[in-house]
C-alpha atoms as a PDB file:
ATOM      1  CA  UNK A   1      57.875 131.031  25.628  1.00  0.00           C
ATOM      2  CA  UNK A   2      55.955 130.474  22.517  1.00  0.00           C
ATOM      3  CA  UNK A   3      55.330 133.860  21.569  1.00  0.00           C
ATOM      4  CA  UNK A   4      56.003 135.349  17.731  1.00  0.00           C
ATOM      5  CA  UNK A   5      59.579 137.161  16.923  1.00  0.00           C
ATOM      6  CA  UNK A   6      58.304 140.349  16.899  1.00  0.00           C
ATOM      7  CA  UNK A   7      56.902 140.327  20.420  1.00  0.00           C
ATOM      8  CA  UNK A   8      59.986 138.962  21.813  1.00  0.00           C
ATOM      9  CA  UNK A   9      61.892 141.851  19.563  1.00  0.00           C
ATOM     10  CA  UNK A  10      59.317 144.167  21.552  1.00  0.00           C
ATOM     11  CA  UNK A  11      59.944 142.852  24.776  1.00  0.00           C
ATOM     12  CA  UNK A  12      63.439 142.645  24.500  1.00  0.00           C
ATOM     13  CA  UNK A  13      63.520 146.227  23.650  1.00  0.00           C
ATOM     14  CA  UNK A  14      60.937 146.742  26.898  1.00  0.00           C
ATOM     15  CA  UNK A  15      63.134 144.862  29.440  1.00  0.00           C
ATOM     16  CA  UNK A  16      66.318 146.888  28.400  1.00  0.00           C
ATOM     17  CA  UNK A  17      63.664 150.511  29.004  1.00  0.00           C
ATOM     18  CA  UNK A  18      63.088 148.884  32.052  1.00  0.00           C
ATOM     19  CA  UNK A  19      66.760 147.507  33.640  1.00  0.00           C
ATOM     20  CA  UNK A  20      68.223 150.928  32.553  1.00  0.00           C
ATOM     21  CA  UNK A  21      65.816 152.705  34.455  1.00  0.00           C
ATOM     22  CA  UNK A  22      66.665 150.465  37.487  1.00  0.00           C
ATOM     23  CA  UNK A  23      70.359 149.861  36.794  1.00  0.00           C
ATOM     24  CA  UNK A  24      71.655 153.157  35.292  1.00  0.00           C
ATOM     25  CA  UNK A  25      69.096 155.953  36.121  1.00  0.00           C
ATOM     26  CA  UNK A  26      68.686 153.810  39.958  1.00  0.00           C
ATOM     27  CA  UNK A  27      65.361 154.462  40.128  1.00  0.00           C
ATOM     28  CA  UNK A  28      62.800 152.054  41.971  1.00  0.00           C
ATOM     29  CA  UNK A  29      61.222 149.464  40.464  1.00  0.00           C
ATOM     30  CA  UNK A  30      57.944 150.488  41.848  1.00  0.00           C
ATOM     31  CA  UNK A  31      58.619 154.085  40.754  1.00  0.00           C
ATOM     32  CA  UNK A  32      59.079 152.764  37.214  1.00  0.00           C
ATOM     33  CA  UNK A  33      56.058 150.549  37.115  1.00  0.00           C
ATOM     34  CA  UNK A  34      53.738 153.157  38.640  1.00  0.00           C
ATOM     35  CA  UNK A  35      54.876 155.115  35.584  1.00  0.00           C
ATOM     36  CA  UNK A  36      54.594 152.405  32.960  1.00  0.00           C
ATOM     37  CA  UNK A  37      52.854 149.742  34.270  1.00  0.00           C
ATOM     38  CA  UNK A  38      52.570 147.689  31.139  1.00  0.00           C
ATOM     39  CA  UNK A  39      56.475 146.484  32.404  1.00  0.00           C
ATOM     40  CA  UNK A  40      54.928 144.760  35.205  1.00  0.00           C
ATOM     41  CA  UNK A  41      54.276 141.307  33.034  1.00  0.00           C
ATOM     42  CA  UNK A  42      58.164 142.029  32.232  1.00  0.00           C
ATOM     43  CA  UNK A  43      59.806 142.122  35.730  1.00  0.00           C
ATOM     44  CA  UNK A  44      60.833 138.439  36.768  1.00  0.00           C
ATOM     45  CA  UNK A  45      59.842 138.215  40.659  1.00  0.00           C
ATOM     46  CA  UNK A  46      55.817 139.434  39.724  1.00  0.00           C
ATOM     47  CA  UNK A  47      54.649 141.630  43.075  1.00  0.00           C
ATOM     48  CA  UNK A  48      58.233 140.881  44.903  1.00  0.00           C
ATOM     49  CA  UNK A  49      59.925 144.498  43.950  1.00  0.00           C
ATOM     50  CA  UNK A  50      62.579 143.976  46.272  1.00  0.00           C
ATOM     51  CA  UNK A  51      64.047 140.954  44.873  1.00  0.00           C
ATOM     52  CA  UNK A  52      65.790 139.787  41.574  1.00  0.00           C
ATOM     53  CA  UNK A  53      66.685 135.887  41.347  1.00  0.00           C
ATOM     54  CA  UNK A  54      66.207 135.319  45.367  1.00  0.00           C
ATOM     55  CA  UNK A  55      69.019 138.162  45.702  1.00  0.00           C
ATOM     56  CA  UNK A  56      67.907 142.082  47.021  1.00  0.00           C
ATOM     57  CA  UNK A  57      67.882 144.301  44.442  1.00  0.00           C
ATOM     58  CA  UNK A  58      70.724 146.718  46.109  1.00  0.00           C
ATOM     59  CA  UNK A  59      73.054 143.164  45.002  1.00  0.00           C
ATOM     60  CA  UNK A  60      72.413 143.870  41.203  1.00  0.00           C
ATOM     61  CA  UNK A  61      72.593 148.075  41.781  1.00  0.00           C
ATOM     62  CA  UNK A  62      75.770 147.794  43.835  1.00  0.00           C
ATOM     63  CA  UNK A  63      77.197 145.347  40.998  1.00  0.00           C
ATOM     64  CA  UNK A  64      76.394 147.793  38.295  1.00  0.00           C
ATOM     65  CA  UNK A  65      78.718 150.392  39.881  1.00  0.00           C
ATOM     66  CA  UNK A  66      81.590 147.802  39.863  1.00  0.00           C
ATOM     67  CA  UNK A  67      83.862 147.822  36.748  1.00  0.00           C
ATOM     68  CA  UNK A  68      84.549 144.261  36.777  1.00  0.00           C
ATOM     69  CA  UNK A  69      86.512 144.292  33.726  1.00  0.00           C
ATOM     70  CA  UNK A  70      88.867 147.272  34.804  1.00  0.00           C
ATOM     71  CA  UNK A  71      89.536 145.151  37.632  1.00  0.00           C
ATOM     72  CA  UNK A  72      90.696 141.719  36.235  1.00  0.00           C
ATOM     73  CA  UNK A  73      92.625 144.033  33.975  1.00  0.00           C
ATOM     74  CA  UNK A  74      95.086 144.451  36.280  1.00  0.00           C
ATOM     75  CA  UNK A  75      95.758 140.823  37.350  1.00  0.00           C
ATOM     76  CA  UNK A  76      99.280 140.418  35.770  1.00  0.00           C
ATOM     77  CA  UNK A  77      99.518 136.253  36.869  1.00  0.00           C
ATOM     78  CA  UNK A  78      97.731 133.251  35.241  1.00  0.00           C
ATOM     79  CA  UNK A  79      94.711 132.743  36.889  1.00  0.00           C
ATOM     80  CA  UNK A  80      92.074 129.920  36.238  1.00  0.00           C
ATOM     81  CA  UNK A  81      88.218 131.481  36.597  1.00  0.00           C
ATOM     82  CA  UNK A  82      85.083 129.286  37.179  1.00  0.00           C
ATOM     83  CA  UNK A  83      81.936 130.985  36.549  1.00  0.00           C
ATOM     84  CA  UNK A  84      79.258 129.048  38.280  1.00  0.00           C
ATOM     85  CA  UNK A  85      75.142 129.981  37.429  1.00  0.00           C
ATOM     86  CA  UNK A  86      71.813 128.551  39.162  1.00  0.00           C
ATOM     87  CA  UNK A  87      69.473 130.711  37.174  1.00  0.00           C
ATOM     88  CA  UNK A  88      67.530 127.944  35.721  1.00  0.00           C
ATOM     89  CA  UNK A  89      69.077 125.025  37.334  1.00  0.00           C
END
Protein backbone atom coordinates (compact mmCIF):
# COMPACT_ATOMS: atom_id res chain seq x y z
CA UNK A 1 0.00 0.00 0.00
CA UNK A 2 2.90 2.28 0.22
CA UNK A 3 2.25 3.80 3.39
CA UNK A 4 5.11 4.18 6.40
CA UNK A 5 5.31 1.30 9.29
CA UNK A 6 3.87 3.22 11.74
CA UNK A 7 0.61 3.92 9.94
CA UNK A 8 0.17 0.41 9.04
CA UNK A 9 1.08 -0.37 12.99
CA UNK A 10 -1.89 2.25 13.51
CA UNK A 11 -4.18 0.77 11.26
CA UNK A 12 -3.59 -2.57 12.15
CA UNK A 13 -4.36 -1.71 15.64
CA UNK A 14 -7.69 0.29 14.09
CA UNK A 15 -9.01 -2.69 12.04
CA UNK A 16 -8.72 -5.11 15.11
CA UNK A 17 -11.01 -1.88 17.31
CA UNK A 18 -13.10 -2.23 14.51
CA UNK A 19 -13.67 -6.35 13.69
CA UNK A 20 -14.06 -6.80 17.52
CA UNK A 21 -16.71 -4.44 17.66
CA UNK A 22 -18.41 -6.30 14.73
CA UNK A 23 -17.26 -9.85 15.49
CA UNK A 24 -17.24 -10.09 19.33
CA UNK A 25 -19.37 -7.18 20.74
CA UNK A 26 -21.93 -7.95 17.23
CA UNK A 27 -22.60 -4.65 16.82
CA UNK A 28 -23.41 -3.06 13.27
CA UNK A 29 -21.05 -1.85 11.17
CA UNK A 30 -22.97 1.27 10.61
CA UNK A 31 -23.49 1.61 14.38
CA UNK A 32 -19.70 1.52 14.75
CA UNK A 33 -18.87 3.95 12.02
CA UNK A 34 -21.53 6.47 13.06
CA UNK A 35 -19.55 6.37 16.30
CA UNK A 36 -16.04 6.52 14.89
CA UNK A 37 -16.19 7.36 11.56
CA UNK A 38 -12.51 7.75 10.93
CA UNK A 39 -12.85 3.51 10.45
CA UNK A 40 -14.74 4.11 7.40
CA UNK A 41 -11.35 4.37 5.06
CA UNK A 42 -10.66 0.94 7.08
CA UNK A 43 -13.73 -1.24 6.23
CA UNK A 44 -13.00 -3.23 2.88
CA UNK A 45 -16.48 -3.03 0.86
CA UNK A 46 -16.45 1.26 1.19
CA UNK A 47 -20.49 2.26 1.46
CA UNK A 48 -21.56 -1.68 1.07
CA UNK A 49 -22.14 -2.33 5.08
CA UNK A 50 -23.81 -5.41 4.43
CA UNK A 51 -21.15 -7.23 2.75
CA UNK A 52 -17.55 -8.55 3.52
CA UNK A 53 -15.60 -10.23 0.44
CA UNK A 54 -19.01 -10.63 -1.78
CA UNK A 55 -20.33 -12.76 1.35
CA UNK A 56 -23.29 -11.07 3.95
CA UNK A 57 -21.93 -10.09 6.91
CA UNK A 58 -24.26 -12.58 9.14
CA UNK A 59 -21.57 -15.40 7.12
CA UNK A 60 -18.50 -13.94 9.07
CA UNK A 61 -20.82 -13.29 12.57
CA UNK A 62 -22.32 -16.77 12.38
CA UNK A 63 -18.61 -18.16 11.76
CA UNK A 64 -17.29 -16.36 14.75
CA UNK A 65 -19.67 -18.30 17.04
CA UNK A 66 -18.33 -21.62 15.57
CA UNK A 67 -15.38 -23.23 17.46
CA UNK A 68 -13.82 -24.68 14.52
CA UNK A 69 -10.95 -26.00 16.30
CA UNK A 70 -13.03 -27.80 19.13
CA UNK A 71 -14.62 -29.42 16.33
CA UNK A 72 -11.80 -31.03 14.21
CA UNK A 73 -10.63 -31.96 17.66
CA UNK A 74 -12.70 -34.65 17.79
CA UNK A 75 -12.05 -36.28 14.38
CA UNK A 76 -10.21 -39.46 15.62
CA UNK A 77 -9.38 -40.80 11.61
CA UNK A 78 -6.75 -39.46 9.13
CA UNK A 79 -8.23 -36.97 7.20
CA UNK A 80 -6.62 -34.95 4.26
CA UNK A 81 -7.89 -30.98 4.42
CA UNK A 82 -7.69 -28.56 1.40
CA UNK A 83 -8.08 -25.05 2.27
CA UNK A 84 -9.00 -23.23 -0.85
CA UNK A 85 -8.93 -18.92 -0.84
CA UNK A 86 -10.11 -16.36 -3.70
CA UNK A 87 -9.42 -13.28 -1.66
CA UNK A 88 -7.06 -11.77 -4.04
CA UNK A 89 -7.14 -14.18 -6.81
Amino acid sequence: MGKPPAQVTERMKNSAKLYYEWLIKGRTIDAILKEQPQFEELWPEGKDHAHLYGRPLAFYQELQQLNIAAAWSNVKVATYTLRVSSIGS
